[in-house]
C-alpha atoms as a PDB file:
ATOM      1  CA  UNK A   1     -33.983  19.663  37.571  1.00  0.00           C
ATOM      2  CA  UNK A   2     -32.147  16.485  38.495  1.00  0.00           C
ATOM      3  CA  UNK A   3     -30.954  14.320  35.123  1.00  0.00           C
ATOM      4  CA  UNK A   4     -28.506  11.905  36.323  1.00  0.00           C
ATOM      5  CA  UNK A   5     -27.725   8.292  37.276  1.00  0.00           C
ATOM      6  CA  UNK A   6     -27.067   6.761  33.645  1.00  0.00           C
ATOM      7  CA  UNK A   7     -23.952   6.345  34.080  1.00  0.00           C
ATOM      8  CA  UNK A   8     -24.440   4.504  37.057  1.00  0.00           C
ATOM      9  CA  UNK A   9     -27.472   2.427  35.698  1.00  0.00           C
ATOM     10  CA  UNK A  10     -25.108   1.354  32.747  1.00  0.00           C
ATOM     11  CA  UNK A  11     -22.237   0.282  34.746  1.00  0.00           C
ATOM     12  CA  UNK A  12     -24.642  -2.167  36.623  1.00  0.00           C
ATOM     13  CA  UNK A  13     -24.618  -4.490  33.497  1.00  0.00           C
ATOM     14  CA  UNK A  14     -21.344  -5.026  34.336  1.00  0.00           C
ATOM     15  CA  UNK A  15     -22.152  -7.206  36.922  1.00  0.00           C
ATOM     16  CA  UNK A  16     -23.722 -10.340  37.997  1.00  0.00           C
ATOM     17  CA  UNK A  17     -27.948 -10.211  36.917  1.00  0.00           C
ATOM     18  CA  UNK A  18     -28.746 -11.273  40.768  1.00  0.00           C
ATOM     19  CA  UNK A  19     -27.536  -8.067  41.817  1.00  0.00           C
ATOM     20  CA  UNK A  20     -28.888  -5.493  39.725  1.00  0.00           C
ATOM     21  CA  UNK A  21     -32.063  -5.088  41.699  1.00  0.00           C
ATOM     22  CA  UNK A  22     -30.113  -4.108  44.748  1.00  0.00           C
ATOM     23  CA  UNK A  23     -27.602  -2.245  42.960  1.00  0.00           C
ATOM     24  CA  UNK A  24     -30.480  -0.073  41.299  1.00  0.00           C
ATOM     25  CA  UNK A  25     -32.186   0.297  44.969  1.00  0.00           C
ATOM     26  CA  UNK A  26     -29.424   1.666  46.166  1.00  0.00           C
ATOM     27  CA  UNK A  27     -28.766   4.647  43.422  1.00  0.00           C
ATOM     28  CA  UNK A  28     -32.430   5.661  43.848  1.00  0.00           C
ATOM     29  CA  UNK A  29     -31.843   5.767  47.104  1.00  0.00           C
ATOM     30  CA  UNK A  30     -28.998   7.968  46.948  1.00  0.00           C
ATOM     31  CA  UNK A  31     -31.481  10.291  44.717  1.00  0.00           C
ATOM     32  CA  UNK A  32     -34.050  10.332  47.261  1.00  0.00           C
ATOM     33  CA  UNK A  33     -31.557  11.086  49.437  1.00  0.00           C
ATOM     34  CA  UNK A  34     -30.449  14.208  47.597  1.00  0.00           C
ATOM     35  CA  UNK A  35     -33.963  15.169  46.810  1.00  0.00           C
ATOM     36  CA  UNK A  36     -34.680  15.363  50.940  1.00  0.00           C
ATOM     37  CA  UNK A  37     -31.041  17.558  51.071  1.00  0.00           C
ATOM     38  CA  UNK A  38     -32.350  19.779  48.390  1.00  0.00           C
ATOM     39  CA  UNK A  39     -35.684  19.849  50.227  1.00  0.00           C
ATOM     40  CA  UNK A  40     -34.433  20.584  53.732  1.00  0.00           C
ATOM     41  CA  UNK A  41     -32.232  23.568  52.123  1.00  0.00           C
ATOM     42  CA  UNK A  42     -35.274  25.578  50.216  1.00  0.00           C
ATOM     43  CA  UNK A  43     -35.931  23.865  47.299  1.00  0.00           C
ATOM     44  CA  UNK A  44     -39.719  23.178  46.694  1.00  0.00           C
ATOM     45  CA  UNK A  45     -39.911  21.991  42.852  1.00  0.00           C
ATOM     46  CA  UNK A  46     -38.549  19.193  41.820  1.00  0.00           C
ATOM     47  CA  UNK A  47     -38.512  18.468  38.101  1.00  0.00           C
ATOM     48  CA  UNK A  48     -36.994  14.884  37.792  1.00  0.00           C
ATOM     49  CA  UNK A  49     -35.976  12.584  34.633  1.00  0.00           C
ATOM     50  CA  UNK A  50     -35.840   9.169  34.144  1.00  0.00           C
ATOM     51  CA  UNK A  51     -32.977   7.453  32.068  1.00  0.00           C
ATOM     52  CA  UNK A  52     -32.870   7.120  28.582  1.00  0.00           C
ATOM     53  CA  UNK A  53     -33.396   4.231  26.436  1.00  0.00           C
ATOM     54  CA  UNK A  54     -28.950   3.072  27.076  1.00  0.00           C
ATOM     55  CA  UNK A  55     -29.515  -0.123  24.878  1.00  0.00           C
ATOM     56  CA  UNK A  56     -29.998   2.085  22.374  1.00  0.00           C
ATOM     57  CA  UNK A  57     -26.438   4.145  22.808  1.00  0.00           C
ATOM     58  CA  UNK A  58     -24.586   3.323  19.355  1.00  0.00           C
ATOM     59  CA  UNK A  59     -21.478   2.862  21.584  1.00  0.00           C
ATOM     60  CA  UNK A  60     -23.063   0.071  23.342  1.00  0.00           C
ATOM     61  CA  UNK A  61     -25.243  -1.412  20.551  1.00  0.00           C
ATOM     62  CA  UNK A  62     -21.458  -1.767  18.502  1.00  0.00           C
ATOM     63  CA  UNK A  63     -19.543  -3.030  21.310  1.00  0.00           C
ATOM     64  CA  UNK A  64     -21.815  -5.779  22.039  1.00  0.00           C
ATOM     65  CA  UNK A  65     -23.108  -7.053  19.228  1.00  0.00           C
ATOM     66  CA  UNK A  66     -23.274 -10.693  20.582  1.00  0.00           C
ATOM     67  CA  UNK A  67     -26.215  -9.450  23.099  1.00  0.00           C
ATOM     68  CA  UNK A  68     -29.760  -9.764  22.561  1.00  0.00           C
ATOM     69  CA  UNK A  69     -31.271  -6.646  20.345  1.00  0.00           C
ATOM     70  CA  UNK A  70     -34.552  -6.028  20.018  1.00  0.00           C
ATOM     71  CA  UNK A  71     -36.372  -5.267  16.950  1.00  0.00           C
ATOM     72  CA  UNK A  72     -35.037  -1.618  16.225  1.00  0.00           C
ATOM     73  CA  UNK A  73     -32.028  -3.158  17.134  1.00  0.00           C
ATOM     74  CA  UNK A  74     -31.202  -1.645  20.698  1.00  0.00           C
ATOM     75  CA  UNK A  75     -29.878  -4.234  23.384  1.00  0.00           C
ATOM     76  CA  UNK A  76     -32.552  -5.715  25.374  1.00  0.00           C
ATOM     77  CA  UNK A  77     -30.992  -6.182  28.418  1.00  0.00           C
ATOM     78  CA  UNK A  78     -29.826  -2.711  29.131  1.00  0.00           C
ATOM     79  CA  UNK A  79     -33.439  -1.555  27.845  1.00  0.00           C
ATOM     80  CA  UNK A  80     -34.536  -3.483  30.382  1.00  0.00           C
ATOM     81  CA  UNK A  81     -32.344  -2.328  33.373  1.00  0.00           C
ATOM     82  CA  UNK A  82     -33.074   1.362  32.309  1.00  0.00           C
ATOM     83  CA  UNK A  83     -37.434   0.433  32.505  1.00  0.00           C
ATOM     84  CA  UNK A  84     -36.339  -1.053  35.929  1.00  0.00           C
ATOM     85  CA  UNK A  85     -34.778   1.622  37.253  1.00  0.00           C
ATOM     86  CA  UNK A  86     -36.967   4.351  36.027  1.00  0.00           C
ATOM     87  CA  UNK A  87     -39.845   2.208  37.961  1.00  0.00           C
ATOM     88  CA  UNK A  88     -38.321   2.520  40.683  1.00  0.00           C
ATOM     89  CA  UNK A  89     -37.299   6.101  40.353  1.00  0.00           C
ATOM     90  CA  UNK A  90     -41.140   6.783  39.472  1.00  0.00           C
ATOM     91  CA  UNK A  91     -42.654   5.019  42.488  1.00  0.00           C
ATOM     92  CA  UNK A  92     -39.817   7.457  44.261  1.00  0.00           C
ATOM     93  CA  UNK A  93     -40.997  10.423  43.582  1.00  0.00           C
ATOM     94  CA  UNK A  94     -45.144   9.223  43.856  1.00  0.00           C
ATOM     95  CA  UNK A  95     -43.468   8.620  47.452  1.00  0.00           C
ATOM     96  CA  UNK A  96     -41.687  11.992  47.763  1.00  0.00           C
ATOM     97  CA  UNK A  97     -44.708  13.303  46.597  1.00  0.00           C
ATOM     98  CA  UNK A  98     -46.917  12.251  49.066  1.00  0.00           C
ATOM     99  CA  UNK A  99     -44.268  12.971  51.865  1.00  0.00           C
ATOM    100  CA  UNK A 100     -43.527  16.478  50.949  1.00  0.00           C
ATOM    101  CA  UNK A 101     -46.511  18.224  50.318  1.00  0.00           C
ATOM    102  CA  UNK A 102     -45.311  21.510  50.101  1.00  0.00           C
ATOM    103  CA  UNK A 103     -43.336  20.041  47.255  1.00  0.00           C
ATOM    104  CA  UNK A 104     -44.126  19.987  43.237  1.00  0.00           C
ATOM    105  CA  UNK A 105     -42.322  16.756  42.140  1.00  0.00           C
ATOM    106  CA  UNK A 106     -42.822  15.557  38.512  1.00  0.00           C
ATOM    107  CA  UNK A 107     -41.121  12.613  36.936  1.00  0.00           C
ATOM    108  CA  UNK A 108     -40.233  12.858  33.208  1.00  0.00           C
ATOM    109  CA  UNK A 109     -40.192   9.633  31.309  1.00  0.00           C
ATOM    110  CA  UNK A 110     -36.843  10.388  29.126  1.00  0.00           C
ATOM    111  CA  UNK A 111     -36.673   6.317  28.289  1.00  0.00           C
ATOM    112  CA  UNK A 112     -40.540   7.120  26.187  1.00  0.00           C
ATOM    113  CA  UNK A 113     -39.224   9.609  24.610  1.00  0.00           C
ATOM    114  CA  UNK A 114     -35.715   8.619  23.464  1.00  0.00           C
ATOM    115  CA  UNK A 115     -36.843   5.651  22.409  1.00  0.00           C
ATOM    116  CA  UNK A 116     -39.470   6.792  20.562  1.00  0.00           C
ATOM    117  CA  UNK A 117     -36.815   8.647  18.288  1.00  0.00           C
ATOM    118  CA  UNK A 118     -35.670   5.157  17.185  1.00  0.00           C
ATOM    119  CA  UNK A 119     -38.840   3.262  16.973  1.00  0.00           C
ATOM    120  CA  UNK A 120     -40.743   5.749  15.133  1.00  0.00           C
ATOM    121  CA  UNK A 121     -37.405   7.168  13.475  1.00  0.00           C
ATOM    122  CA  UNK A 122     -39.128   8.248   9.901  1.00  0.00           C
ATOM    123  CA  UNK A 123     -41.374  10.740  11.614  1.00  0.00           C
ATOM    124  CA  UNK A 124     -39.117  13.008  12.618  1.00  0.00           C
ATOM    125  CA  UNK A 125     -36.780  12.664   8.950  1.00  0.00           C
ATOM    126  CA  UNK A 126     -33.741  10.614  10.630  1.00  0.00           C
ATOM    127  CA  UNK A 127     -32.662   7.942   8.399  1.00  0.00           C
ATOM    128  CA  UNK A 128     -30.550   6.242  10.551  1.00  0.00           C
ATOM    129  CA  UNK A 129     -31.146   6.167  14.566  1.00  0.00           C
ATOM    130  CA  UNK A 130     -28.457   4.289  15.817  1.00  0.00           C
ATOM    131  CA  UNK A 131     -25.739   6.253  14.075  1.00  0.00           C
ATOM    132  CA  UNK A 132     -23.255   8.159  14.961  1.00  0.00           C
ATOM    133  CA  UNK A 133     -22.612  12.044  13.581  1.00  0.00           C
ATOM    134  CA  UNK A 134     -18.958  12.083  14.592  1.00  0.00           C
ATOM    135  CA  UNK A 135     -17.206   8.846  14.453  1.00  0.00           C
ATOM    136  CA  UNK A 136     -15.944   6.294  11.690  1.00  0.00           C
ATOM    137  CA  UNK A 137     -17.297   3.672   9.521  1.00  0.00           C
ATOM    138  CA  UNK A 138     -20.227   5.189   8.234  1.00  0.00           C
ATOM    139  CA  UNK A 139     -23.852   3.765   7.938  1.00  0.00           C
ATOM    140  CA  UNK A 140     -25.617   2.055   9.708  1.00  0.00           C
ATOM    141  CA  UNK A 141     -23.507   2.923  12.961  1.00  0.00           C
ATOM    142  CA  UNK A 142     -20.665   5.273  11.831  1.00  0.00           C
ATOM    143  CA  UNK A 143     -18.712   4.001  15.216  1.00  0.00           C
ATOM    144  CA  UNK A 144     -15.114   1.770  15.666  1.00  0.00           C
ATOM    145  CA  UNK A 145     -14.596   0.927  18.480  1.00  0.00           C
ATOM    146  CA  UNK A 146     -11.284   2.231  19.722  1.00  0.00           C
ATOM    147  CA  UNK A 147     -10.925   4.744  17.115  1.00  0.00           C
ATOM    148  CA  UNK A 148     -11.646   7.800  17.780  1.00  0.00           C
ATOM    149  CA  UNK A 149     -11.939  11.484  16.113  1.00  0.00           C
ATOM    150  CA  UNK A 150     -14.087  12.379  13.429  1.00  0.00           C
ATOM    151  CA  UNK A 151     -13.227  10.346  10.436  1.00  0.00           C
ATOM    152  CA  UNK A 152     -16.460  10.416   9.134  1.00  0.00           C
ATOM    153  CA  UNK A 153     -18.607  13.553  10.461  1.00  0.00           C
ATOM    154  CA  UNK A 154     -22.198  14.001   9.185  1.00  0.00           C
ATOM    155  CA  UNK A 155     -24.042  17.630   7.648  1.00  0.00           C
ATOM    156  CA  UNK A 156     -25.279  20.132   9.785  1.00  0.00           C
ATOM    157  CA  UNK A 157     -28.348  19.230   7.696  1.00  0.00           C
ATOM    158  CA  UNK A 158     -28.760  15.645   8.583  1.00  0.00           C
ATOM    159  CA  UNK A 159     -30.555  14.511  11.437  1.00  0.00           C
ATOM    160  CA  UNK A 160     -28.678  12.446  13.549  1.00  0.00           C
ATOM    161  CA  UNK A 161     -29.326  11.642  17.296  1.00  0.00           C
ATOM    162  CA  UNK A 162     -26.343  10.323  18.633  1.00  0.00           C
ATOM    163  CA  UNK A 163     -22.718  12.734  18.598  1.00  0.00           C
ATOM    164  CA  UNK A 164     -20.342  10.196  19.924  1.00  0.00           C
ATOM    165  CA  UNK A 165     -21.866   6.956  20.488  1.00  0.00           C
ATOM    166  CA  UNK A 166     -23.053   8.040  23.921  1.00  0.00           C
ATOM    167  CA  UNK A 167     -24.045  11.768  23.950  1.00  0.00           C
ATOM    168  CA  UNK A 168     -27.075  13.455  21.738  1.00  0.00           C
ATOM    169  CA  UNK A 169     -26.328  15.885  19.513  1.00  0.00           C
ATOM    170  CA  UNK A 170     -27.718  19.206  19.219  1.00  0.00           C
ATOM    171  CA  UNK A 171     -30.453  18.341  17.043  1.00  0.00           C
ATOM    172  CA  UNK A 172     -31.202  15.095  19.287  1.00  0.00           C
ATOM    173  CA  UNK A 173     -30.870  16.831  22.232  1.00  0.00           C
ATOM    174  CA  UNK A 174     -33.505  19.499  21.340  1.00  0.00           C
ATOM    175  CA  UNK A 175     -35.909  17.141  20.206  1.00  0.00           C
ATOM    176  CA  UNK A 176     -35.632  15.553  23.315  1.00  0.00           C
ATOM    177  CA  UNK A 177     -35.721  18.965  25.012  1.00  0.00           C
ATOM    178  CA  UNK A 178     -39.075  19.858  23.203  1.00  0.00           C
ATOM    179  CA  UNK A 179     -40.469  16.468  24.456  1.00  0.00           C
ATOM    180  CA  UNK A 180     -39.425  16.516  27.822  1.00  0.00           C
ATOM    181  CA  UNK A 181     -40.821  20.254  28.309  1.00  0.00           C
ATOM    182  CA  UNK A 182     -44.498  19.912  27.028  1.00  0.00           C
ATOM    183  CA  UNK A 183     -45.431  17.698  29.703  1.00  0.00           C
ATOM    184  CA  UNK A 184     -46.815  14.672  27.803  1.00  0.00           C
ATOM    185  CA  UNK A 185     -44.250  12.380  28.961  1.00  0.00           C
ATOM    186  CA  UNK A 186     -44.432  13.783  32.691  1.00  0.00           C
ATOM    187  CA  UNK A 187     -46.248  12.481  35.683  1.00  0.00           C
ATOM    188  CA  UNK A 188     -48.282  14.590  36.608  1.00  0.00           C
ATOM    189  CA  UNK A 189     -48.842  16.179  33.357  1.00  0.00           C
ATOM    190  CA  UNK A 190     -47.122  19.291  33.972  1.00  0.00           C
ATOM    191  CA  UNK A 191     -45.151  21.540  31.470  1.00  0.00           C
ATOM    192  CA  UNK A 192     -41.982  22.827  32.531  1.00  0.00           C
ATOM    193  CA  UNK A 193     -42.884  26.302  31.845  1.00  0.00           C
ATOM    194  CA  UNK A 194     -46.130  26.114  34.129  1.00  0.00           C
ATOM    195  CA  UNK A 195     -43.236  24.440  37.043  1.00  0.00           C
ATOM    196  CA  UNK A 196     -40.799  27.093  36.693  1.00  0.00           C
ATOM    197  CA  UNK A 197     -43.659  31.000  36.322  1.00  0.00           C
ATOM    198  CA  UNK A 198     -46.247  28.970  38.582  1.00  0.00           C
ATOM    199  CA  UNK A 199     -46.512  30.443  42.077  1.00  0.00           C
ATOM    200  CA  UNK A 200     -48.622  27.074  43.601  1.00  0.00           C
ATOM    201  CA  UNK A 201     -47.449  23.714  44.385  1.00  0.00           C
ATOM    202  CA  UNK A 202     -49.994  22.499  42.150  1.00  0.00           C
ATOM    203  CA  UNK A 203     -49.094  24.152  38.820  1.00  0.00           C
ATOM    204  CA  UNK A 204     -51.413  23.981  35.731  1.00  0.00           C
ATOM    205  CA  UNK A 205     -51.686  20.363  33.901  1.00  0.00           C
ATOM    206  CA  UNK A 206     -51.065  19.503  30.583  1.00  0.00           C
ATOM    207  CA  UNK A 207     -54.301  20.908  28.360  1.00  0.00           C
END
């Protein structure tokens, strides 16, 4: 399972807008280039993520409040540098894909899903999605910048998707978990229980 680069993707916005197409090139290149290292030593399934939705990071959303949100109120702009980099990180592994094919290589789209938790944040009983469960301030966002520790910590019964401002919490993270493991949100449709117990390259899709 390879989950990384969103780190990377969010320090792009850090620089100049003509460059973030070659800046994103180049970490999914560095991917691909890890996937063929992984390949050439044994490994033969590949079960890859996307990045999340970062505009809608509470950390992010608080710290730059001058930027452009969109109507859940996640920043557009980083929204759209995590679509743009998950397109290309897609139309890697279609590539991979055809390349290897003694290879099972499935793409998760974790931007879908995460941001789904925000946009359709009443169906799954969380009252406030860009908030933070251990931070300071309270509601909406719960998060000061430069203050840290856990002023204001929220229930173990409330549902709250964000720990810090950056990382999920346990409930977020298992809802994302659940998601990401069913196969809906995976191209092909493939659950990760069929990857991991199948013995083919072409495990069983999504019924």
């Amino acid at each position: 399972m390879m989950d990384i680069g969103h780190n990377d993707v969010a320090g792009v916005m850090h620089t100049p807008s003509d460059q973030w197409d070659k800046k994103l090139r180049q970490i999914v290149g560095e991917i691909g280039d890890a996937i063929r290292i992984l390949y050439d030593n044994g490994a033969r399934k590949f079960w890859i993520h996307g990045t999340g939705a970062l505009g809608c990071l509470p950390a992010l959303v608080v710290q730059e409040k001058g930027g452009e949100h969109d109507a859940h109120g996640c920043l557009a702009s980083h929204n759209r540098a995590a679509q743009a980099f998950n397109k290309k990180l897609s139309d890697l592994c279609d590539e991979v894909r055809l390349r290897l094919k003694d290879a099972t290589v499935v793409y998760t789209d974790m931007f879908a899903i995460k941001y789904g938790f925000v946009a359709n944040h009443t169906k799954y009983g969380i009252e406030w999605p860009l908030m933070v469960c251990c931070g300071n301030g309270g509601p909406p966002y719960n998060f000061m910048p430069g203050k840290f520790g856990c002023g204001d910590l929220c229930g173990p019964e409330e549902k709250v998707l964000s720990w810090d401002g950056v990382h999920f919490t346990d409930f977020g993270s298992g809802l994302a978990a659940k998601h990401a493991m069913s196969g809906e949100y995976s191209k092909p449709r493939v659950k990760l229980a069929s990857l991991l117990n199948g013995g083919s390259k072409k495990p069983s899709s999504v019924s």
